[in-house]
N, C-alpha and C. Protein backbone atom coordinates (compact mmCIF):
# COMPACT_ATOMS: atom_id res chain seq x y z
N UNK A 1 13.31 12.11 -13.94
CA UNK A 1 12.77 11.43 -15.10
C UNK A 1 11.35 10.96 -14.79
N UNK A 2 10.48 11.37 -15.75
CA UNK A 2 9.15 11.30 -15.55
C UNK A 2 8.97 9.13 -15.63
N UNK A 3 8.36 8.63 -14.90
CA UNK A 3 8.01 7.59 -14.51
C UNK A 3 6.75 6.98 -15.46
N UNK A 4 6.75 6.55 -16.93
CA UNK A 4 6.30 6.22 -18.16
C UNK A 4 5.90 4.52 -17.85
N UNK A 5 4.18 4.59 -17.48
CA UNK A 5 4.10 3.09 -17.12
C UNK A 5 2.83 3.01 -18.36
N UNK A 6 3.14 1.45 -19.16
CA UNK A 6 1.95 1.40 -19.84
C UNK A 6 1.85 -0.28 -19.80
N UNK A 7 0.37 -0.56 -19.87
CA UNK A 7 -0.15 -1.76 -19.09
C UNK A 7 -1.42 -1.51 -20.43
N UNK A 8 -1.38 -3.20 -20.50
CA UNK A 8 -1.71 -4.30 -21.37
C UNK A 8 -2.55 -5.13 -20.86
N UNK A 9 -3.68 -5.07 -20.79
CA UNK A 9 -4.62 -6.26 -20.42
C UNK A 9 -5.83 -7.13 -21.12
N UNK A 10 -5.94 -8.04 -21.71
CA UNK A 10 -7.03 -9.04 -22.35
C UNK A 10 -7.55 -10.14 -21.88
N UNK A 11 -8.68 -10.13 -21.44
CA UNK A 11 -9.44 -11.46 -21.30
C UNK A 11 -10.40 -11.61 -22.25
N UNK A 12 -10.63 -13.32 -22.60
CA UNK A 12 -11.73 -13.85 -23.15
C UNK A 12 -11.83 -15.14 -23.00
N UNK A 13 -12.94 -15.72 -22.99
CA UNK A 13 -13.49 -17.12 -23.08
C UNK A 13 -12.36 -17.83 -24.50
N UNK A 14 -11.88 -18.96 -24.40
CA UNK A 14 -11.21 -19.72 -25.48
C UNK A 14 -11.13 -21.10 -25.44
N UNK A 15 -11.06 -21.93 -26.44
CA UNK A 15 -10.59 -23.33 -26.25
C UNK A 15 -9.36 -23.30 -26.20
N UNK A 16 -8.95 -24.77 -26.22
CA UNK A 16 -7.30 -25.08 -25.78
C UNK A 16 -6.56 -24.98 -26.93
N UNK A 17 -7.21 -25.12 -28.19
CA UNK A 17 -6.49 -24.88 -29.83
C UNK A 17 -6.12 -22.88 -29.37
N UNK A 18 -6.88 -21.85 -29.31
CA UNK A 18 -6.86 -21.01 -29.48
C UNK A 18 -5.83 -20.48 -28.42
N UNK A 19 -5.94 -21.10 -27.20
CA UNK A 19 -4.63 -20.65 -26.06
C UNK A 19 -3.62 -21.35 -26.62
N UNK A 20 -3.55 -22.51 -27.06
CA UNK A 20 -2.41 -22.89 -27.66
C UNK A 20 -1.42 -22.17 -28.93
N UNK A 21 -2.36 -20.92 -29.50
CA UNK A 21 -1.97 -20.59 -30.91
C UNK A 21 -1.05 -19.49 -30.32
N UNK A 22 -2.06 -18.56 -29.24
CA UNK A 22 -1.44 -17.90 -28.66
C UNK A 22 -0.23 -18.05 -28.02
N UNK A 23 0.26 -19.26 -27.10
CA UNK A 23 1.47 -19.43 -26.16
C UNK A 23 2.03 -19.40 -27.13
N UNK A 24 1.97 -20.08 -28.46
CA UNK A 24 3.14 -20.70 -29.63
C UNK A 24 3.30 -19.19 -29.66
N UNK A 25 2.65 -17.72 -30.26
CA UNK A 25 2.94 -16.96 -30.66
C UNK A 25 4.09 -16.17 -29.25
N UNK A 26 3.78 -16.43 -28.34
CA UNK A 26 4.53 -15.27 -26.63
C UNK A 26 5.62 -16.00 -26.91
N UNK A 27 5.94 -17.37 -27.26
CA UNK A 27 7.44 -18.35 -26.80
C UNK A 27 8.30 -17.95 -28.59
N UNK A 28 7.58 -18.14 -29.89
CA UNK A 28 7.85 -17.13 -30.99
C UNK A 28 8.50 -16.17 -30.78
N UNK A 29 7.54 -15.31 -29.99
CA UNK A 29 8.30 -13.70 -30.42
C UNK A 29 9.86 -13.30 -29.25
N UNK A 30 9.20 -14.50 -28.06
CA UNK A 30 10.24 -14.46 -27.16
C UNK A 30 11.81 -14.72 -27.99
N UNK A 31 11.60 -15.77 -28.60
CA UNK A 31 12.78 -16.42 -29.53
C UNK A 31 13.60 -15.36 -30.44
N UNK A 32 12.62 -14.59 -30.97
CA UNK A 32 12.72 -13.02 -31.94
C UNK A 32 13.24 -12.12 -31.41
N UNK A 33 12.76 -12.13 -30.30
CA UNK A 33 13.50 -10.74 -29.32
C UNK A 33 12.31 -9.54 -29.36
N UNK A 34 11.32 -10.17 -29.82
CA UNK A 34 9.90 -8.71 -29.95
C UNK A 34 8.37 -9.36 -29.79
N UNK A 35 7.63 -9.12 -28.72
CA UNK A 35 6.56 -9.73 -28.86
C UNK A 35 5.76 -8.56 -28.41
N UNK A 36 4.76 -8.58 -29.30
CA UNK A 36 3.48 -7.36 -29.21
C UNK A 36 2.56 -7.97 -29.02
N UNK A 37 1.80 -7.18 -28.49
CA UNK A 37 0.24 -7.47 -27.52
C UNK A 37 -0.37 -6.50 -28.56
N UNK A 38 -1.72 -6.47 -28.73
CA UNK A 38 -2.67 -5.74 -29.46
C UNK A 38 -3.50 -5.89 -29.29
N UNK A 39 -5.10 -5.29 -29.25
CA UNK A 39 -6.41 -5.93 -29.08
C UNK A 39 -7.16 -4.74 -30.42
N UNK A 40 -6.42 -4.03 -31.42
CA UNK A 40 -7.53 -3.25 -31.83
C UNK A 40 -7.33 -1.58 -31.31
N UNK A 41 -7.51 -1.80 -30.24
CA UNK A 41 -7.73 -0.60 -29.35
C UNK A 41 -6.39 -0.03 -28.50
N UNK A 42 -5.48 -1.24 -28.16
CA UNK A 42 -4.38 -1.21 -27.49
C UNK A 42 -3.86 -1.99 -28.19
N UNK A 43 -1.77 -1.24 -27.88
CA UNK A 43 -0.87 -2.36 -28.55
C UNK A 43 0.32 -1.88 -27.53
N UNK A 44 0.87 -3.04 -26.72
CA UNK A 44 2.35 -2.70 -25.95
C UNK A 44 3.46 -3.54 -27.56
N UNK A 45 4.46 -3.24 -27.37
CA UNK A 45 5.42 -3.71 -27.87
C UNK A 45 6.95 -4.03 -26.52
N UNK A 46 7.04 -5.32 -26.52
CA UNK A 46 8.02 -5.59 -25.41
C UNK A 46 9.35 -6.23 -25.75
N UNK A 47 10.01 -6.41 -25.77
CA UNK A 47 12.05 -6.59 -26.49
C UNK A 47 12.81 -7.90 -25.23
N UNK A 48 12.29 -8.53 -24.85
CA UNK A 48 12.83 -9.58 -24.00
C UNK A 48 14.43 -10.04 -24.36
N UNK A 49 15.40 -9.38 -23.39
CA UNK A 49 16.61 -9.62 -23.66
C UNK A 49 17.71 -10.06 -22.57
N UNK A 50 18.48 -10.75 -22.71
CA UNK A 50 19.34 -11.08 -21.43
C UNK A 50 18.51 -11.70 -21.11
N UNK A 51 18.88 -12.16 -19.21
CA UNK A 51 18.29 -13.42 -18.21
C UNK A 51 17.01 -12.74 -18.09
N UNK A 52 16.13 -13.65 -18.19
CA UNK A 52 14.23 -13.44 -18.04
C UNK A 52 13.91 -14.50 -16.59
N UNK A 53 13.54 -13.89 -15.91
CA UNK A 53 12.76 -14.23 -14.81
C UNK A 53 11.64 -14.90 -14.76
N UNK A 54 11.40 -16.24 -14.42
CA UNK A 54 10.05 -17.32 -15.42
C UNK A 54 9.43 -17.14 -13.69
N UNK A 55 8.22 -17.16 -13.78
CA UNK A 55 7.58 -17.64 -12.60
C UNK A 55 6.48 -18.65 -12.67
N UNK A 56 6.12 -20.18 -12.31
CA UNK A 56 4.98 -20.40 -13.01
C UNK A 56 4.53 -21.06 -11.77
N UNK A 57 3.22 -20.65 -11.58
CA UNK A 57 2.26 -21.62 -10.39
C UNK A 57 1.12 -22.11 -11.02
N UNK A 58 0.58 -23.25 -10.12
CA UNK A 58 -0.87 -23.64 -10.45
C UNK A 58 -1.32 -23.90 -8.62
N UNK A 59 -2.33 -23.63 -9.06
CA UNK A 59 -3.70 -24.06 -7.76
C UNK A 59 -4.95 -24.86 -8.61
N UNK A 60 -5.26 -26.07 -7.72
CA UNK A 60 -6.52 -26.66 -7.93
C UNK A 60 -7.64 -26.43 -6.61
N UNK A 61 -8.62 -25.82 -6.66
CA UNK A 61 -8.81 -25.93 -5.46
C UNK A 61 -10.90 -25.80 -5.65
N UNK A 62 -11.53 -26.75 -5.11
CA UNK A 62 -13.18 -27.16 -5.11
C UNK A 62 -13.41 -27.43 -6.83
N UNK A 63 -12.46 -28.06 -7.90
CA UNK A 63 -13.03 -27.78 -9.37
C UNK A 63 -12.55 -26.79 -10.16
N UNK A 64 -12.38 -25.93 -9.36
CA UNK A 64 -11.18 -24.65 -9.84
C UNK A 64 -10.04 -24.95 -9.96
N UNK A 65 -9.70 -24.85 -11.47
CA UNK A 65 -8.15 -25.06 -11.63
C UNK A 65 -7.68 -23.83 -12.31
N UNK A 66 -5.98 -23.78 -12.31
CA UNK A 66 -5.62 -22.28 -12.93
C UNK A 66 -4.05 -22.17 -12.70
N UNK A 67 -3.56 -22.12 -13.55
CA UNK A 67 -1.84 -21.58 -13.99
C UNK A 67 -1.58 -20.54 -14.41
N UNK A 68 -0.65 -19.88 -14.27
CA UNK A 68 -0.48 -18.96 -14.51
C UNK A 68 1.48 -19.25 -14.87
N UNK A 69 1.63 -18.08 -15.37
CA UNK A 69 2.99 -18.13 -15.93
C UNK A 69 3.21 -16.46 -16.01
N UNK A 70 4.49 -16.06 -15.20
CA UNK A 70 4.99 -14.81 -15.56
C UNK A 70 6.15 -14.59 -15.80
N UNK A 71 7.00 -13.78 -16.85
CA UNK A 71 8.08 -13.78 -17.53
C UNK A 71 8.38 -12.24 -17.00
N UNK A 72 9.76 -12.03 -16.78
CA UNK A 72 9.97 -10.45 -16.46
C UNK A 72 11.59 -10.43 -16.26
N UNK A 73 12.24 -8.64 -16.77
CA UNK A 73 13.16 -8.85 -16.96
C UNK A 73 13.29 -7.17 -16.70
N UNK A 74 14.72 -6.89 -16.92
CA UNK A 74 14.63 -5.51 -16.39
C UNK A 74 15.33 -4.79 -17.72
N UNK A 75 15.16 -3.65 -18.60
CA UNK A 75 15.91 -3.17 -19.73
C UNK A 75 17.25 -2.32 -19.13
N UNK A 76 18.10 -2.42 -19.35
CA UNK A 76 19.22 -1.58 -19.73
C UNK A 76 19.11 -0.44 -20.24
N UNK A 77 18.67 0.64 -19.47
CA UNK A 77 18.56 1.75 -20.00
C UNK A 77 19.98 2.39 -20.10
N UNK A 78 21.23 2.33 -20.21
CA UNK A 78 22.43 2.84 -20.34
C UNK A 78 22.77 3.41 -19.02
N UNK A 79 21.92 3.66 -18.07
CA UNK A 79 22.39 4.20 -16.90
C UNK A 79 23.04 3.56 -16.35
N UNK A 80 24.24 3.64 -15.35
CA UNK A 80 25.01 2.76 -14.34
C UNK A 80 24.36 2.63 -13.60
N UNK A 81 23.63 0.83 -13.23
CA UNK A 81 23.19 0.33 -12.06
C UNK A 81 24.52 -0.32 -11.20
N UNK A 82 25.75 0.66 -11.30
CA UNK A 82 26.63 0.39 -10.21
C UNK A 82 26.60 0.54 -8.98
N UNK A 83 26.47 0.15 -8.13
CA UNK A 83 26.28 0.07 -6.64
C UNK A 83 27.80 0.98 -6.10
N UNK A 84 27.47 1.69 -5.27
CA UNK A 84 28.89 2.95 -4.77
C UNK A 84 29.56 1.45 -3.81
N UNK A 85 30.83 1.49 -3.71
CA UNK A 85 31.50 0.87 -2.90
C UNK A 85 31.46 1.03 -1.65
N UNK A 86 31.26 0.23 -0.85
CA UNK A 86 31.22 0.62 1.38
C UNK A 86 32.26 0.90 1.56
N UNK A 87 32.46 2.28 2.25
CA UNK A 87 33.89 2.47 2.89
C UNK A 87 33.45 2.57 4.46
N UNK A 88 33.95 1.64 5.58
CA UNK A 88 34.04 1.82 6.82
C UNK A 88 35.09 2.19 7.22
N UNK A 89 34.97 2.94 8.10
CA UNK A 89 36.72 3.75 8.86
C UNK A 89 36.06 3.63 10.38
């Protein structure tokens, strides 16, 4: 099975109203079960379902501050992720 990776990336300068509109919209669509990324040019569409994996750090460090937050989860593609049973003899 061919290995289908597609990647989503946006930066820009913003105030705290405008990151704020945004988080409301990622924790939204999380709630929905569908949250899309778009810029125009690019659009992922992502389905957040079952247990989600939160990761969140911050560093302050000389005036530099910065958080970050990552969400991740794995889809159910119908395949058996059954593990074969150990047989020792």
């Amino acid at each position: 099975m061919a290995n289908r990776k597609k990647r989503f990336r946006y930066q820009s300068l913003n105030d705290s109203k405008s990151i704020q509109a945004v988080l409301k919209a990622i924790t939204s669509g999380i709630a929905k079960g569908k949250v899309t990324f778009s810029d125009g040019d690019e659009k992922i569409v992502m389905r957040p379902e079952g247990m989600l994996d939160l990761k969140v750090t911050a560093t302050q460090e000389d005036g530099h501050n910065r958080f970050s937050i990552r969400v991740s989860w794995q889809v159910d593609d119908g395949r058996s992720n059954k593990k074969k049973s150990l047989s020792v003899k």
